[in-house]
C-alpha atoms as a PDB file:
ATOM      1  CA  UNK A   1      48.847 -83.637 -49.000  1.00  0.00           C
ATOM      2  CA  UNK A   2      45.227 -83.098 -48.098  1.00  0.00           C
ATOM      3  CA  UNK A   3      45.844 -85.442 -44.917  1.00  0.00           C
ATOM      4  CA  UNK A   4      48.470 -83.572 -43.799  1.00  0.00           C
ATOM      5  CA  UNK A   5      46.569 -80.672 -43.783  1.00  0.00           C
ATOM      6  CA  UNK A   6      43.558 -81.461 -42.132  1.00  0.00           C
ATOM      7  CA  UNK A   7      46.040 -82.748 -39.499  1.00  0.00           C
ATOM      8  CA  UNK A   8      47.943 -79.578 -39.095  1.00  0.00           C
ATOM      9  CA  UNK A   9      44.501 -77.303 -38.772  1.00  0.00           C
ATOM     10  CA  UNK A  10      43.083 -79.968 -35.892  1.00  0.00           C
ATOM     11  CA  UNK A  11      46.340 -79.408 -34.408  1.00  0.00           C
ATOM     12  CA  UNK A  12      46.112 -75.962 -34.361  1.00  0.00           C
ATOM     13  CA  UNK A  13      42.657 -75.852 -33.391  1.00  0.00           C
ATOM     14  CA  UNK A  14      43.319 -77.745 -30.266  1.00  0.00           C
ATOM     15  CA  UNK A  15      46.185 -75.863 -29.539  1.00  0.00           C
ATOM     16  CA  UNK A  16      43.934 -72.807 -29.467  1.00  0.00           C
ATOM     17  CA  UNK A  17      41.538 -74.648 -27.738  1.00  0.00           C
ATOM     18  CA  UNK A  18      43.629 -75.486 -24.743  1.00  0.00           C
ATOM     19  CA  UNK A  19      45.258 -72.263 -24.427  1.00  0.00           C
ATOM     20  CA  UNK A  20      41.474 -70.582 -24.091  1.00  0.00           C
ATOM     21  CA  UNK A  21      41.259 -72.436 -20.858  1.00  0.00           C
ATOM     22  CA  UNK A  22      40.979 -71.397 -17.435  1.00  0.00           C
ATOM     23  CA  UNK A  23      40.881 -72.552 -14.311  1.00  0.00           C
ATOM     24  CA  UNK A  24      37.791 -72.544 -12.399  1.00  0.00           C
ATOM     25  CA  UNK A  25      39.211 -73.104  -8.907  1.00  0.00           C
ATOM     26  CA  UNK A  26      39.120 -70.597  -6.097  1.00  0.00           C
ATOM     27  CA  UNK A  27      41.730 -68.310  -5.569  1.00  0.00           C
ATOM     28  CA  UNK A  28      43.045 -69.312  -2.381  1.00  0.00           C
ATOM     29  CA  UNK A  29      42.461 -66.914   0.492  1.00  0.00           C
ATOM     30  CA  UNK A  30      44.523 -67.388   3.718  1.00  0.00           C
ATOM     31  CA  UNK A  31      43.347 -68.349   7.427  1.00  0.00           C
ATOM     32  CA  UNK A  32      42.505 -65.388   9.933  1.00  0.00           C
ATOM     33  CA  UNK A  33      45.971 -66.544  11.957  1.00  0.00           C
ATOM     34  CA  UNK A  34      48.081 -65.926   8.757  1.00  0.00           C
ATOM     35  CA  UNK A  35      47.014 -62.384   8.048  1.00  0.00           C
ATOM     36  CA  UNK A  36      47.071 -61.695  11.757  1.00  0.00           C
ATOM     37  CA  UNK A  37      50.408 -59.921  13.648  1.00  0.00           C
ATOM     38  CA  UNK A  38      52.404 -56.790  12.419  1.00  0.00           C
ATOM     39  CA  UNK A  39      53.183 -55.976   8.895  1.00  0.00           C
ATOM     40  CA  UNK A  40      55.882 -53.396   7.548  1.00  0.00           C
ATOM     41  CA  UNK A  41      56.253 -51.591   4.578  1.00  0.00           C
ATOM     42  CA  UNK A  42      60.050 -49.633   6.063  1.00  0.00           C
ATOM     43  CA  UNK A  43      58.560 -48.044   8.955  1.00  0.00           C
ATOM     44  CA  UNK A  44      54.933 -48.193   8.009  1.00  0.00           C
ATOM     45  CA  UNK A  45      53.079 -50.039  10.023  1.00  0.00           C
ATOM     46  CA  UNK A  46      49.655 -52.528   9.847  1.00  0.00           C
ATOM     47  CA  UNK A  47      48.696 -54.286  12.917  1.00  0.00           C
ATOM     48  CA  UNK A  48      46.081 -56.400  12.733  1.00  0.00           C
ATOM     49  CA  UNK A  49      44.621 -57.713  15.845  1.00  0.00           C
ATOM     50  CA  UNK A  50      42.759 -61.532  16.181  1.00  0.00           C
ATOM     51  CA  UNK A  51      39.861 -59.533  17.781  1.00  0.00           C
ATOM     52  CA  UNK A  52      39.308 -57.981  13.974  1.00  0.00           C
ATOM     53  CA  UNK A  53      40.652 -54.610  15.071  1.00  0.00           C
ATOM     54  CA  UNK A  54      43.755 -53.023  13.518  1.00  0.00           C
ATOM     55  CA  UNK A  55      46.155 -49.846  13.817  1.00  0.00           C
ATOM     56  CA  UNK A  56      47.861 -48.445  11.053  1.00  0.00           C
ATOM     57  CA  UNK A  57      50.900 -45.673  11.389  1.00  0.00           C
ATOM     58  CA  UNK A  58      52.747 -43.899   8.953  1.00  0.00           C
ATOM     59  CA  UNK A  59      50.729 -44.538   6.024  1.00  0.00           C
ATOM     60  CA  UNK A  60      51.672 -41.837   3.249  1.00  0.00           C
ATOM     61  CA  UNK A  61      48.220 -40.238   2.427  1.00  0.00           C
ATOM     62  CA  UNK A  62      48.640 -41.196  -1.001  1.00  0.00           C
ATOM     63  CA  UNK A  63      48.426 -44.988  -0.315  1.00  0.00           C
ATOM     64  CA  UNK A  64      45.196 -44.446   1.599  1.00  0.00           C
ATOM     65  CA  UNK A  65      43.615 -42.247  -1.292  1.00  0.00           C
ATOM     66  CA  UNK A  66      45.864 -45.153  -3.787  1.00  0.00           C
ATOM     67  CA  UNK A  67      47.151 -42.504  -5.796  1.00  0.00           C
ATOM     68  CA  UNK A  68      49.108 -42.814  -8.785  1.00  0.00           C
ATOM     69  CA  UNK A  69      53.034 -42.189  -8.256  1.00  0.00           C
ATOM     70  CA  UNK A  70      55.169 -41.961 -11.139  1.00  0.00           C
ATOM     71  CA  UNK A  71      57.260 -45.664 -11.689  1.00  0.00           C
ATOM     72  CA  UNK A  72      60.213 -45.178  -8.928  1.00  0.00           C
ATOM     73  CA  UNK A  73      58.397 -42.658  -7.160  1.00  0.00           C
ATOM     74  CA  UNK A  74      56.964 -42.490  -4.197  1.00  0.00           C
ATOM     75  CA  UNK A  75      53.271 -41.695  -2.617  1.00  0.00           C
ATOM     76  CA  UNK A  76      52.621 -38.249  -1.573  1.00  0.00           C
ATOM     77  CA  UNK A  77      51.021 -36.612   1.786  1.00  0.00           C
ATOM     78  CA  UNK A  78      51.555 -36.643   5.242  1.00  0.00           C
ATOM     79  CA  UNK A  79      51.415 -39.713   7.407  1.00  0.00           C
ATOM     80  CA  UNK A  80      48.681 -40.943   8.566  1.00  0.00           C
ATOM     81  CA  UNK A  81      47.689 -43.043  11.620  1.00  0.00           C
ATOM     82  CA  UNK A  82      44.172 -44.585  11.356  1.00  0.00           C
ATOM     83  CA  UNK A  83      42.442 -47.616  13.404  1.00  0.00           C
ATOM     84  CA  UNK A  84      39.241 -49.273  13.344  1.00  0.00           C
ATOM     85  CA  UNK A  85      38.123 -53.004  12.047  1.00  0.00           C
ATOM     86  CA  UNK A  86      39.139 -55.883   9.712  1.00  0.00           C
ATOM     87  CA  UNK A  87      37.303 -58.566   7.450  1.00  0.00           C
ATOM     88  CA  UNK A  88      38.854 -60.807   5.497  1.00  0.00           C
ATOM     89  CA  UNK A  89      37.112 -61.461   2.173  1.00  0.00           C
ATOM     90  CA  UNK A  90      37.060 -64.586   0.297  1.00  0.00           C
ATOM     91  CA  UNK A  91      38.925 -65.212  -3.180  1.00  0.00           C
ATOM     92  CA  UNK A  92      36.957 -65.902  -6.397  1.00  0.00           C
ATOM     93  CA  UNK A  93      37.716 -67.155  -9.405  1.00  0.00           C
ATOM     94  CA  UNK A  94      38.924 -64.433 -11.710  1.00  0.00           C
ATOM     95  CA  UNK A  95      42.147 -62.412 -12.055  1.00  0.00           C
ATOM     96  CA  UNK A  96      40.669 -59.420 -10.021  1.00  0.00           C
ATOM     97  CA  UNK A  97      39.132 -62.224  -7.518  1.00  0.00           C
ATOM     98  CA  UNK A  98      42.129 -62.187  -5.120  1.00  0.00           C
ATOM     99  CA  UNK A  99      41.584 -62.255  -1.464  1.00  0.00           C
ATOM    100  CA  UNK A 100      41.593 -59.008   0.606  1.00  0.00           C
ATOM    101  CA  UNK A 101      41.736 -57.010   4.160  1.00  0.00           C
ATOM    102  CA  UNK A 102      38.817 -54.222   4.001  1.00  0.00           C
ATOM    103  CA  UNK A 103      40.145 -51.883   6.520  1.00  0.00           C
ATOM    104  CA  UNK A 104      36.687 -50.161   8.017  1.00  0.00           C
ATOM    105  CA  UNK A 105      38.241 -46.587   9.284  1.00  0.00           C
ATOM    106  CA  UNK A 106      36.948 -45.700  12.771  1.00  0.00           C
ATOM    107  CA  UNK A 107      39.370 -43.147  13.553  1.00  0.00           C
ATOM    108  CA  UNK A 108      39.760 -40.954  11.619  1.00  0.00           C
ATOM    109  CA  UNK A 109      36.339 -42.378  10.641  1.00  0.00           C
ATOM    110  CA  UNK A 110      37.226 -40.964   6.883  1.00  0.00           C
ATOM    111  CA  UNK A 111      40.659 -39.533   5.363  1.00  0.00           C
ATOM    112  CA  UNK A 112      39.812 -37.806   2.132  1.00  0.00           C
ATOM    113  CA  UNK A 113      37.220 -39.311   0.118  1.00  0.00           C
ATOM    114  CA  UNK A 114      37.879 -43.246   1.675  1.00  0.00           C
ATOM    115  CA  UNK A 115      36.240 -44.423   4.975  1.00  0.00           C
ATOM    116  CA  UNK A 116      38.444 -47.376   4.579  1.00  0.00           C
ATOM    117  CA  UNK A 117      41.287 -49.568   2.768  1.00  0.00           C
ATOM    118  CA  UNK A 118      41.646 -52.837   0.954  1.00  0.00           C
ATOM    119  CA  UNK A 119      44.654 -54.306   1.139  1.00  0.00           C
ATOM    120  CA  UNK A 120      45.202 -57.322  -1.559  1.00  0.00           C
ATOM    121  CA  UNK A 121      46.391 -60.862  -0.518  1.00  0.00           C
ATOM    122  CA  UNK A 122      49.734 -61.790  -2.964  1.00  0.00           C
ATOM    123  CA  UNK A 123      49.617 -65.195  -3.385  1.00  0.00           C
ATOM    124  CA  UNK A 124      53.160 -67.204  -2.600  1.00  0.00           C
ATOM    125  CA  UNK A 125      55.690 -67.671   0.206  1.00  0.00           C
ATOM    126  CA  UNK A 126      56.362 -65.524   2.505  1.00  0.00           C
ATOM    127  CA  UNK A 127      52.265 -64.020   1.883  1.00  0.00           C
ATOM    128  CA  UNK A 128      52.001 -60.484   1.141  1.00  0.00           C
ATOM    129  CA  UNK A 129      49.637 -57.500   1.806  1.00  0.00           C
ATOM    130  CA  UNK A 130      49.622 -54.853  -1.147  1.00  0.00           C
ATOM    131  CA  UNK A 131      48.129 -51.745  -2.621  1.00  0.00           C
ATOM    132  CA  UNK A 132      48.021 -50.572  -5.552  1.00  0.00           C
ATOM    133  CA  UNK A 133      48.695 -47.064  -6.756  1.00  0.00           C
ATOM    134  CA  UNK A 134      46.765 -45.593  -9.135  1.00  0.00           C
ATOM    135  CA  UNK A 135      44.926 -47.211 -11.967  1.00  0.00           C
ATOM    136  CA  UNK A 136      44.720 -51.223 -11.524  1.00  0.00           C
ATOM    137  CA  UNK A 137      46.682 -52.059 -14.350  1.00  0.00           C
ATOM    138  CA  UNK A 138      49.979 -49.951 -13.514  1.00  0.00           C
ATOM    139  CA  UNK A 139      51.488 -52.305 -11.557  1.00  0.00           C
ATOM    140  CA  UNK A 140      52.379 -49.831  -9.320  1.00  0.00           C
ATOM    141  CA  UNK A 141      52.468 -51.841  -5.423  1.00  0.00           C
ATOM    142  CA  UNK A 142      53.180 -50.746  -2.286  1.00  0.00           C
ATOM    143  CA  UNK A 143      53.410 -53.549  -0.773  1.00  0.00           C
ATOM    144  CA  UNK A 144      53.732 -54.964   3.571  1.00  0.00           C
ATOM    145  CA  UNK A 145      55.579 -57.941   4.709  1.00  0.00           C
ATOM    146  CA  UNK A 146      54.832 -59.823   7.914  1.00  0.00           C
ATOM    147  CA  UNK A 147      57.545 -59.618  11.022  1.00  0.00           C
END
């Protein structure tokens, strides 16, 4: 009987063990020519250019200012039309560590409080630009799709 349970608690102590793990490699973060061409959200536009310039047209002012919406809703303000430059930043190695697009505002050089935009990298097939409205954890994406 005492056997048995020494077995069962090392058993459940490696179970816990393994599920505490993580992994420690990179998130992976896409090549220049896969983020690069015309992405839609409906009618919204992204274009981002290989010489590291974009446009943007019809972005709601509420996904530049990533406000929160209520779940089914949509994001408020006019449309906006902004270009300037793009850098793609690398991936790390924790949940909030995905890749993104910093969008650096040149004209308008600033729309509300923000001078500029990051766009998140979804990982998978076909890849996928998002952002996210309102707090990080609301799940809340509006999200572009490459044509």
């Amino acid at each position: 009987m005492l056997r048995r349970g020494v077995g069962l608690a090392l058993l459940v102590a490696a179970a816990l063990a393994l599920a505490g793990c993580t992994s420690n490699l990179p998130i992976p973060t896409p090549s220049p020519s896969q983020v690069i061409g015309t992405w839609h959200h409906g009618s919204d536009i992204v274009q981002l250019n290989d010489d590291g310039t974009f446009e943007a047209s019809g972005l709601p002012k509420g996904v530049i200012e990533q406000a929160s919406v209520p779940t089914g809703g949509s994001p408020a303000g006019p449309d906006e039309k902004v270009s300037g430059t793009w850098a793609l930043g690398s991936g790390g190695t924790d949940v909030g560590g995905a890749p993104g697009i910093q969008l650096d505002f040149q004209s308008p050089a600033k729309i509300g409080f923000n001078s500029g935009l990051t766009l998140i990298v979804a990982d998978g097939s076909p890849l996928q630009l998002y952002v996210t409205l309102g707090r990080p954890d609301s799940g809340i994406r509006y999200v572009f799709t490459k044509k």
